[in-house]
Protein backbone atom coordinates (compact mmCIF):
# COMPACT_ATOMS: atom_id res chain seq x y z
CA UNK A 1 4.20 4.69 -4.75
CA UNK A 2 1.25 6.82 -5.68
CA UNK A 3 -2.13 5.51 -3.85
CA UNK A 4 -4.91 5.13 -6.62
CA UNK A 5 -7.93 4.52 -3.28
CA UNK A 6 -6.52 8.76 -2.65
CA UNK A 7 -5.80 10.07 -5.81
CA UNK A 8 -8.19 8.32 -8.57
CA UNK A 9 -9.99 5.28 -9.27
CA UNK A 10 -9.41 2.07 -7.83
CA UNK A 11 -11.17 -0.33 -10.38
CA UNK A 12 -13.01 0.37 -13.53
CA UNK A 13 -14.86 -1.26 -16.35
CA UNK A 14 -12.51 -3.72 -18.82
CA UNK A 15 -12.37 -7.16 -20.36
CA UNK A 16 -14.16 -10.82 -19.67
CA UNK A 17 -11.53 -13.08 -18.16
CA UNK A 18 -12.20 -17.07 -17.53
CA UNK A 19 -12.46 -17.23 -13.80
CA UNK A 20 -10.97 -19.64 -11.73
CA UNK A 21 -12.91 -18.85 -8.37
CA UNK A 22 -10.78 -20.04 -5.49
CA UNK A 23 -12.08 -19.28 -2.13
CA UNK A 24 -11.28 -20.63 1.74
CA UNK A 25 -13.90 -19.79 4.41
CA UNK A 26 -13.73 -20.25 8.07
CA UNK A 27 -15.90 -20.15 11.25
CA UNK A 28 -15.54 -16.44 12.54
CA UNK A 29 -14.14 -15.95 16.34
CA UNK A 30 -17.01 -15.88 18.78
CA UNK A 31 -16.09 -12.53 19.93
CA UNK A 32 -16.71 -11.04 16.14
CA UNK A 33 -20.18 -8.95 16.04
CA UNK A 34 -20.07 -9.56 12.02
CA UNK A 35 -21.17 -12.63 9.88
CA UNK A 36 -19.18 -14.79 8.08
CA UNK A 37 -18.74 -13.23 4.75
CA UNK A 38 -19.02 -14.77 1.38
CA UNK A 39 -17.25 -12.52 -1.25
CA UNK A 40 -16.17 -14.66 -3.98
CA UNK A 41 -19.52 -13.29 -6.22
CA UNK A 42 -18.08 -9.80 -5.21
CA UNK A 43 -14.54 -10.39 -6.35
CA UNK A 44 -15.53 -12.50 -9.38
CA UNK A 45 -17.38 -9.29 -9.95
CA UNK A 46 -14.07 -7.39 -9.65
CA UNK A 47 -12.73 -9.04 -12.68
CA UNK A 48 -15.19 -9.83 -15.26
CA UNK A 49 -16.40 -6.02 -15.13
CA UNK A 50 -13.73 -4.24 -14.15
CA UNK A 51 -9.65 -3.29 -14.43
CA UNK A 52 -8.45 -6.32 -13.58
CA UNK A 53 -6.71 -9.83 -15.04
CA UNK A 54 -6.92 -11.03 -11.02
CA UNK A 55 -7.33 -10.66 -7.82
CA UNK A 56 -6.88 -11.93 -4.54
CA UNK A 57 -8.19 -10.78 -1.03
CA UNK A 58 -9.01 -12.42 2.61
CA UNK A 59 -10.81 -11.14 5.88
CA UNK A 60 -9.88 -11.46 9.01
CA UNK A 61 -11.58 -11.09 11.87
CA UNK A 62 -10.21 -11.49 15.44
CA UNK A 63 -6.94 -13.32 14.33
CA UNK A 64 -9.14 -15.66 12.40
CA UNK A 65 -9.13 -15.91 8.67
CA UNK A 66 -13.31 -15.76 8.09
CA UNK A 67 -12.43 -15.58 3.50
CA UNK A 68 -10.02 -15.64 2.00
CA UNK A 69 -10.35 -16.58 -2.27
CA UNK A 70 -9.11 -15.64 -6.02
CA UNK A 71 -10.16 -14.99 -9.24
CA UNK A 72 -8.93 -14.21 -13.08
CA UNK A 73 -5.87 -15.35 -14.49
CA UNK A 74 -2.40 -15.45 -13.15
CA UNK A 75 -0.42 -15.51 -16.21
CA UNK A 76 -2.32 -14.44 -19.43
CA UNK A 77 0.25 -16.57 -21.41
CA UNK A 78 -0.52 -19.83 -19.87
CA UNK A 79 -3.91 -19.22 -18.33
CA UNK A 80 -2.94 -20.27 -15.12
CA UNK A 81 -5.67 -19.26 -12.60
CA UNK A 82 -4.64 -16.91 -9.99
CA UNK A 83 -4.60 -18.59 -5.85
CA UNK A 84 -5.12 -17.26 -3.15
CA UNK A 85 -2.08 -17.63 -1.75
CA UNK A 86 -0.36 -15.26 -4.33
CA UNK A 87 2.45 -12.77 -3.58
CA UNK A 88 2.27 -9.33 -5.00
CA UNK A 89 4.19 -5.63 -4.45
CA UNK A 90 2.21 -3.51 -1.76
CA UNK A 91 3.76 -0.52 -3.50
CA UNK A 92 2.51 2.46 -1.00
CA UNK A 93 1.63 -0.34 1.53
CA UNK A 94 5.10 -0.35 2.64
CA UNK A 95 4.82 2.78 4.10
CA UNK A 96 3.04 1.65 7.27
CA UNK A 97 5.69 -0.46 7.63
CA UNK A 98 7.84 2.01 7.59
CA UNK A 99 6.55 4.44 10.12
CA UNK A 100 5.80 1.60 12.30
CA UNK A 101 9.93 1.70 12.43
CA UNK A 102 10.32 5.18 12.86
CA UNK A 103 7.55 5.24 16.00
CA UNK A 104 9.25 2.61 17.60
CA UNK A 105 12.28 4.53 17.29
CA UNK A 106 10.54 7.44 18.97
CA UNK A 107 9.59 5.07 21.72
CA UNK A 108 13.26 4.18 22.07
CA UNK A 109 14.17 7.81 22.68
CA UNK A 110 16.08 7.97 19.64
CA UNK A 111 13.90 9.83 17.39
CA UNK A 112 11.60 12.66 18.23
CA UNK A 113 8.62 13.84 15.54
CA UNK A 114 8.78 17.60 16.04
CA UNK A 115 12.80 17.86 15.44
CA UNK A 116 13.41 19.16 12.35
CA UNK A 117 15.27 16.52 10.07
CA UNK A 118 18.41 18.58 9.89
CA UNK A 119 18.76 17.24 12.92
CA UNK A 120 19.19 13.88 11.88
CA UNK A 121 20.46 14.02 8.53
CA UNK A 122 22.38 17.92 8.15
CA UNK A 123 22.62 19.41 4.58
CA UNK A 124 20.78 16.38 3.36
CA UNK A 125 17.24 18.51 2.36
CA UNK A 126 17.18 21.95 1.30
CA UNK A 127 15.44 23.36 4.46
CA UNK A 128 15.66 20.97 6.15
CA UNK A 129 16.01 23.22 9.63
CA UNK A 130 12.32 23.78 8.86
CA UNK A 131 11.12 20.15 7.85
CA UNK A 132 10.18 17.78 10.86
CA UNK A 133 10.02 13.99 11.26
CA UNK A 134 6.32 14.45 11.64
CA UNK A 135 5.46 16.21 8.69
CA UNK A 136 7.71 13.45 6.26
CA UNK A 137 5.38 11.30 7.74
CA UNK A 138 2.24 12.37 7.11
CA UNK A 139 3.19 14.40 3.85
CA UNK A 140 2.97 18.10 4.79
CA UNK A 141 6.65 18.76 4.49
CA UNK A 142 5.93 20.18 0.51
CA UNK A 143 8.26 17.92 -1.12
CA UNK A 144 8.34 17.83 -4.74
CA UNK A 145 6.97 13.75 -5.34
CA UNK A 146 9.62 12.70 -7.52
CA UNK A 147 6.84 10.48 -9.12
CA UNK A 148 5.35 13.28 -10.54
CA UNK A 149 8.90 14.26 -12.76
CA UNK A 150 7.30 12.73 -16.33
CA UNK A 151 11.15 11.73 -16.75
CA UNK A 152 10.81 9.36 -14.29
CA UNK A 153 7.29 7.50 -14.74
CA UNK A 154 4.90 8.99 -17.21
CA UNK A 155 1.14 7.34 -17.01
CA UNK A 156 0.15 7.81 -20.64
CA UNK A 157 0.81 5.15 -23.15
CA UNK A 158 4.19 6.64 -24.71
CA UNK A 159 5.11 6.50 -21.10
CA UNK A 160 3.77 3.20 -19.98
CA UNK A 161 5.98 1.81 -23.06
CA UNK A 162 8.88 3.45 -22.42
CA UNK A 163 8.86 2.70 -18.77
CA UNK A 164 8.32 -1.27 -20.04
CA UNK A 165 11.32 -0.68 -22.28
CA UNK A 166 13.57 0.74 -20.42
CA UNK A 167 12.22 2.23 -17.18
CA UNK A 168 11.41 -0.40 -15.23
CA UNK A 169 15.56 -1.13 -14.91
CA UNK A 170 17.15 1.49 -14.32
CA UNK A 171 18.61 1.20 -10.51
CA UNK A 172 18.20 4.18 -8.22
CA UNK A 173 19.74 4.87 -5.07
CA UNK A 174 17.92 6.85 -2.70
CA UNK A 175 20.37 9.60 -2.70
CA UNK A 176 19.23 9.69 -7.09
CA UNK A 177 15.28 9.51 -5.89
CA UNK A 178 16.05 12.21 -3.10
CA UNK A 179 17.70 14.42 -5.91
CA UNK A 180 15.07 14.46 -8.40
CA UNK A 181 12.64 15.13 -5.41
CA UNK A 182 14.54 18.40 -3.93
CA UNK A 183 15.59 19.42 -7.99
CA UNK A 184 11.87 21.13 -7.89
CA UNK A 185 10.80 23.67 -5.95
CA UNK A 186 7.94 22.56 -3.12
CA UNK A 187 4.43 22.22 -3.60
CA UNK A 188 3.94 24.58 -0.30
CA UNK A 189 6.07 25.98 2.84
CA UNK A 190 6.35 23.00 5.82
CA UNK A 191 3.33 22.71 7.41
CA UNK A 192 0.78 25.13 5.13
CA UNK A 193 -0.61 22.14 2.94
CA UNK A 194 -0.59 18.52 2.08
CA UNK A 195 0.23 16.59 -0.87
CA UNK A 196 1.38 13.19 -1.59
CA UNK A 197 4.71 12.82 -1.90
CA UNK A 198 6.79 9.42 -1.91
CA UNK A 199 10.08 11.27 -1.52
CA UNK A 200 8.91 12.10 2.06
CA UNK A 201 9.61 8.35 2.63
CA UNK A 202 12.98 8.25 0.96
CA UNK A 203 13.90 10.52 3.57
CA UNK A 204 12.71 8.40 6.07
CA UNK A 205 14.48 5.52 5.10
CA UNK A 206 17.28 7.55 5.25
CA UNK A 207 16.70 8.89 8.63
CA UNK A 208 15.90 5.03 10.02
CA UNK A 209 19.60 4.50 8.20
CA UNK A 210 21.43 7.04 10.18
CA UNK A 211 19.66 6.52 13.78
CA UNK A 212 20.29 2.64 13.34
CA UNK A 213 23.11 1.88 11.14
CA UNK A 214 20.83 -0.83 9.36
CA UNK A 215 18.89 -0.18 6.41
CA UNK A 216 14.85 0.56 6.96
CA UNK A 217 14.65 -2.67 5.03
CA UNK A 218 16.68 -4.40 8.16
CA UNK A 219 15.05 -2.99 10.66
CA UNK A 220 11.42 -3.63 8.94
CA UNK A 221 12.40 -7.45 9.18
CA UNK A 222 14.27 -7.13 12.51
CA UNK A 223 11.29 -5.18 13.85
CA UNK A 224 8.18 -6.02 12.52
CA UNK A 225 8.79 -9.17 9.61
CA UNK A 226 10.80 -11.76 11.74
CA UNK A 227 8.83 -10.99 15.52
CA UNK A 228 5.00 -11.22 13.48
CA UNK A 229 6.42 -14.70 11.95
CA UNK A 230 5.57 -12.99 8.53
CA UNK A 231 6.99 -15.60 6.30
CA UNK A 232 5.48 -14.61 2.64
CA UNK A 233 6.88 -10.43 3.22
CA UNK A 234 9.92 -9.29 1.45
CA UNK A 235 11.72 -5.67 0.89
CA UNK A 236 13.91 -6.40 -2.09
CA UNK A 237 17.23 -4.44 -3.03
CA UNK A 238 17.77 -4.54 -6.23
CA UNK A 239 16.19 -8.21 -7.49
CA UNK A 240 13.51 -7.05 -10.14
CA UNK A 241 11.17 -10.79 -10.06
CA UNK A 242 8.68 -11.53 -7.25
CA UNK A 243 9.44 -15.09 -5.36
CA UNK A 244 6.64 -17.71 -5.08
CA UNK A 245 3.61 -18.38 -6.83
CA UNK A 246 2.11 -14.76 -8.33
CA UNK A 247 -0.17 -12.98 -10.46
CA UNK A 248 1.70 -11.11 -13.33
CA UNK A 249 0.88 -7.51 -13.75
CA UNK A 250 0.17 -5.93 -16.95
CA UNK A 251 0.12 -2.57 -19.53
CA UNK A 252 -2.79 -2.65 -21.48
CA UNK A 253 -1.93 -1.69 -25.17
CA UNK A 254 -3.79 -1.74 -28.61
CA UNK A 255 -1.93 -4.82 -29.73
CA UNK A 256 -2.50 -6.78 -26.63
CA UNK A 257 -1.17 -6.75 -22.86
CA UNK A 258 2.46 -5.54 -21.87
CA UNK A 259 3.87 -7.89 -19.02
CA UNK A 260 5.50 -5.43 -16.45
CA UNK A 261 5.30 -8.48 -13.60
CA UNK A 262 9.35 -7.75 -13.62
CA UNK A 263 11.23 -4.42 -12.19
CA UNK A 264 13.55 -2.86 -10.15
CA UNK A 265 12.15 -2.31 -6.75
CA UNK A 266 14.86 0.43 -6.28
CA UNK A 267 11.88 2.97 -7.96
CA UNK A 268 9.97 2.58 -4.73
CA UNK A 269 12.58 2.33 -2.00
CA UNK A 270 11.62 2.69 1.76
CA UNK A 271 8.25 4.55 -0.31
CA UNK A 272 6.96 0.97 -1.79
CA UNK A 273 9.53 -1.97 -2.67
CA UNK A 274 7.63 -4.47 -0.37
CA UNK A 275 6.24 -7.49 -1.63
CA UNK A 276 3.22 -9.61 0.73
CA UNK A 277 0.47 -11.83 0.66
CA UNK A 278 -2.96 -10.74 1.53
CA UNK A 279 -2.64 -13.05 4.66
CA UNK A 280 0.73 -11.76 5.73
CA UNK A 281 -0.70 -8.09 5.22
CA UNK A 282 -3.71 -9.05 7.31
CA UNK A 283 -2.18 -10.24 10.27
CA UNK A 284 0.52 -6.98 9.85
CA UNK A 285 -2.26 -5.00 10.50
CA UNK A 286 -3.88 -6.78 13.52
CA UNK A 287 -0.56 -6.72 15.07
CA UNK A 288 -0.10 -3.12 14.74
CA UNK A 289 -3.85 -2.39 15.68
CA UNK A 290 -4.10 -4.24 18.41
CA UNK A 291 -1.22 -2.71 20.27
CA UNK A 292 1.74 -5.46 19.67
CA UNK A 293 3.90 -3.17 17.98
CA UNK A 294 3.22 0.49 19.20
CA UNK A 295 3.00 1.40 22.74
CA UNK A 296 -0.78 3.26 22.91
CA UNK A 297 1.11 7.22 22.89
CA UNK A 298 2.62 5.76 19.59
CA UNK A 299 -0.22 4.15 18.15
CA UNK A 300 -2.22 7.49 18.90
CA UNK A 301 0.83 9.66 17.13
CA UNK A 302 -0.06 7.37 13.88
CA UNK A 303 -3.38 8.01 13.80
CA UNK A 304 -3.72 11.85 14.29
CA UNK A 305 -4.46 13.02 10.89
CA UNK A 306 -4.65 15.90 8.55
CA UNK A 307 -7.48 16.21 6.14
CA UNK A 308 -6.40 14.64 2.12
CA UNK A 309 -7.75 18.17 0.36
CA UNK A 310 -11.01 17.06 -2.31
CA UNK A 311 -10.18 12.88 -0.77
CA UNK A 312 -13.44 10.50 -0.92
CA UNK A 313 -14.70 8.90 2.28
CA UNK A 314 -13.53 11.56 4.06
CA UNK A 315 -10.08 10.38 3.74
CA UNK A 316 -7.47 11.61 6.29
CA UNK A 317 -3.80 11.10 6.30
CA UNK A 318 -2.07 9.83 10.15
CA UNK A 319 1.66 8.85 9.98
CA UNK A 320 2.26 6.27 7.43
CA UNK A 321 -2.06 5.19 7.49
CA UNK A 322 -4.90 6.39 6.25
CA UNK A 323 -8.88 6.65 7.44
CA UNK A 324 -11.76 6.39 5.69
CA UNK A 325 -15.60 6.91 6.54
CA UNK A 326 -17.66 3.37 5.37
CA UNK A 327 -21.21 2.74 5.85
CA UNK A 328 -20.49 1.03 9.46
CA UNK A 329 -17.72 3.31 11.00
CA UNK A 330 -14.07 5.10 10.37
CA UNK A 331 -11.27 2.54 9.19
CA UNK A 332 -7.56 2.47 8.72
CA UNK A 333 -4.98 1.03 6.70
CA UNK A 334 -2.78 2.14 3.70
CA UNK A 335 -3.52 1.54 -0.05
CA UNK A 336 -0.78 1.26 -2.91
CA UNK A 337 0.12 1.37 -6.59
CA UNK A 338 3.31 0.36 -8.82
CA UNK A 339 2.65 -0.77 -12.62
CA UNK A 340 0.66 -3.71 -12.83
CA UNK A 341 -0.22 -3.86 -9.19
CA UNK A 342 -2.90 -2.58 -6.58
CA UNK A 343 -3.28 -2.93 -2.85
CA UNK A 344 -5.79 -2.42 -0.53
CA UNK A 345 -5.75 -2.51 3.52
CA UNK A 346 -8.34 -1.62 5.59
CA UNK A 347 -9.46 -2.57 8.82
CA UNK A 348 -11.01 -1.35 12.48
CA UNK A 349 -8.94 1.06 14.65
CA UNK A 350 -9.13 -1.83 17.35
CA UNK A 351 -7.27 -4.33 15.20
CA UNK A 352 -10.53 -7.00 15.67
CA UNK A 353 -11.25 -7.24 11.96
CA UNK A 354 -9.73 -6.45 8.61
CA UNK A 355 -9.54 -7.08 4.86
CA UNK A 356 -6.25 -7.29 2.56
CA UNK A 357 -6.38 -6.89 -1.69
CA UNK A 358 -4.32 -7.52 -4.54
CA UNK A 359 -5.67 -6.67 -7.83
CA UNK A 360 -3.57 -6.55 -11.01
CA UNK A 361 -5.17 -3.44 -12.55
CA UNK A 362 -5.29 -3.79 -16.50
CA UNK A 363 -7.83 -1.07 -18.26
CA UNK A 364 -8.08 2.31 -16.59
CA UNK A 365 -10.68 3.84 -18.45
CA UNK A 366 -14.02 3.52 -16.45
CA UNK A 367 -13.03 5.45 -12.72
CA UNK A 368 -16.45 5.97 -12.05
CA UNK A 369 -17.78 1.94 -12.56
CA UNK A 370 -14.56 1.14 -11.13
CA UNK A 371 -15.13 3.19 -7.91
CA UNK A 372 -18.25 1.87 -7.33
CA UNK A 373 -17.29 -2.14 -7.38
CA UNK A 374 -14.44 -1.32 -5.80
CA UNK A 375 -16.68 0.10 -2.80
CA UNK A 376 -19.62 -2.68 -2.64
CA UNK A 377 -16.89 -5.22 -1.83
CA UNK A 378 -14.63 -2.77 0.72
CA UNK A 379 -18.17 -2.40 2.38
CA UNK A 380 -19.50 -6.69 2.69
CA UNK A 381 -15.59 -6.97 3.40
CA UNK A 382 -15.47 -4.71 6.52
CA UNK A 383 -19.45 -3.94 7.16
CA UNK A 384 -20.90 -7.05 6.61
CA UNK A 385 -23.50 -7.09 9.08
CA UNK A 386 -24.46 -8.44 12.69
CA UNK A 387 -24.76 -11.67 13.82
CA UNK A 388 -28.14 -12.82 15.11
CA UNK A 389 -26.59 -13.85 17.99
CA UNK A 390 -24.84 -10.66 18.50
């Protein structure tokens, strides 16, 4: 689903929410060269000045949860305060799960990233003798984002209320999402640009379909959910309500808030349907960093990148992650958006440290305050500072 860190604001200025600050802290590993962090005034922050009605987040740091907390409202009905422990959709998130699959694949011999994905899946993609594994990946393949067709998710208000209507029902099959994607004609040739594009990842889902027989939703939990013990992680088919305790996610309209906690995860497909924890998310990425999942030829495939034209931080796009420049060094993960939710991972190339957010953006209108709370807590998250001890 479209990633708000890439393409816009992140947080911005909105309403005053009663807090219910909930926060776990832990001694950091020995081995860690940061501080224990204390980020509950940062994500208290988060809410009570900018988008949000919550928001959840935790730190890792050498397998060792170091904070983990909560704050704003779960349910706007009831008042129940967020937790920690929350579930929430990952949206674009789900696309480092994703390639994760497909590298694995291409350390089984049975998929190889410069074949062009006729190859795999003939007469599926208009030019598809041209289009490679690789460039789905990393989104240089010129596909038309079906996203962008207003008929399909508009972000204005008429939109936003039809889509709560109506929209968020409708059931698509990948075949449907694939169709509206290859209806308009490509932003660029294969290979001469880069754009964002979530029907890339349709494509791959289909491609993990027809090398496997199992659906990229099997093989993610064969692969990745099951092995990592990730108990909180789900990739829904077609049920539209999140299970466990979560944060609703809302429309912000004139009259009051439009609860769009509820839809059909068959919007996102193999591009976003995944729903996580911050905790499960965490540890997803320390595996993956720190070598368990990827043999090191793989892991370096996934993070050779391509420049994100006009990006912030210096943002660069690898195969199904992105990098970004902070104060204290380059770091990697994958951000995503659906209505009423926003995710943030980030953490260091070795895997030693990380941070995982869920924030159920509300009031869009301030990108610029938004950006810049977003960005002190990314930065005490992952930058912290040293240790006297060292």
């Amino acid at each position: 689903m479209p990633t708000t860190r890439i393409a816009a604001a992140l947080l911005a200025a909105a309403t005053l929410l009663t807090l219910a600050p909930s926060a776990v802290a832990a001694p950091s590993s020995a081995a860690s060269p940061y501080a224990t962090v204390d980020l509950q005034p940062e994500l208290n922050t988060l809410v009570e000045q900018g988008t949000s009605t919550a928001a959840l987040a935790e730190v890792r740091d050498h397998g060792r949860v170091v904070w983990r907390g909560a704050a704003g409202t779960a349910d706007l009905a009831t008042g129940q305060p967020a937790t920690a422990d929350g579930r929430f959709r990952i949206a674009s998130t789900t696309k480092s799960f994703v390639s994760t699959v497909t590298l694995q694949l291409v350390d089984e011999g049975r998929v190889r990233l410069d074949d062009p994905i006729e190859h795999y899946l003939p007469g599926a993609i208009p030019n598809g003798g041209a289009i490679t594994v690789r460039q789905l990946l990393n989104h240089t393949s010129g596909l038309y984002n079906y996203l962008d067709d207003p008929h399909v998710r508009s972000t204005t208000e008429a939109g936003n209320r039809e889509f709560l209507a109506t929209g968020r029902w409708i059931e698509y099959t990948p075949q449907h999402l694939l169709a509206i994607g290859t209806a308009k004609p490509p932003y660029f040739a294969p290979g001469q640009g880069w754009h964002y594009s979530n029907t890339n990842y349709v494509v791959i889902g289909m491609l993990i379909e027809q090398v496997t027989g199992h659906s990229w939703r099997d093989e993610v939990e064969a692969r990745i959910i099951q092995p990592l013990g990730l108990r909180h992680t789900t990739l829904p088919t077609d049920s539209t309500a999140i299970p466990g305790p979560h944060a609703h996610g809302y429309f912000k309209f004139p009259e009051g808030p439009g609860d769009v906690t509820r839809l059909s995860p068959t919007i996102a497909d193999a591009a976003g349907a995944g729903i996580s924890t911050t905790d499960d998310l965490a540890r997803f990425h320390a595996a993956l960093f720190g070598g368990r999942l990827l043999s090191p030829a793989q892991l370096a495939e996934m993070t050779t990148t391509v420049p994100i034209p006009d990006a912030p931080d210096h943002a660069e796009y690898g195969l199904g992650v992105v990098s970004y420049d902070l104060s204290c060094g380059r770091f990697w993960g994958h951000p995503g958006e659906i209505p009423g939710y926003s995710t943030g991972l980030l953490g260091t190339r070795d895997g030693g440290r990380q941070y995982a957010i869920s924030y159920n953006e509300y009031d869009k209108s301030d990108s610029t305050k938004s950006n810049r709370l977003y960005r002190a807590f990314e930065e005490k998250a992952l930058c912290g500072g040293p240790t006297t001890s060292g």
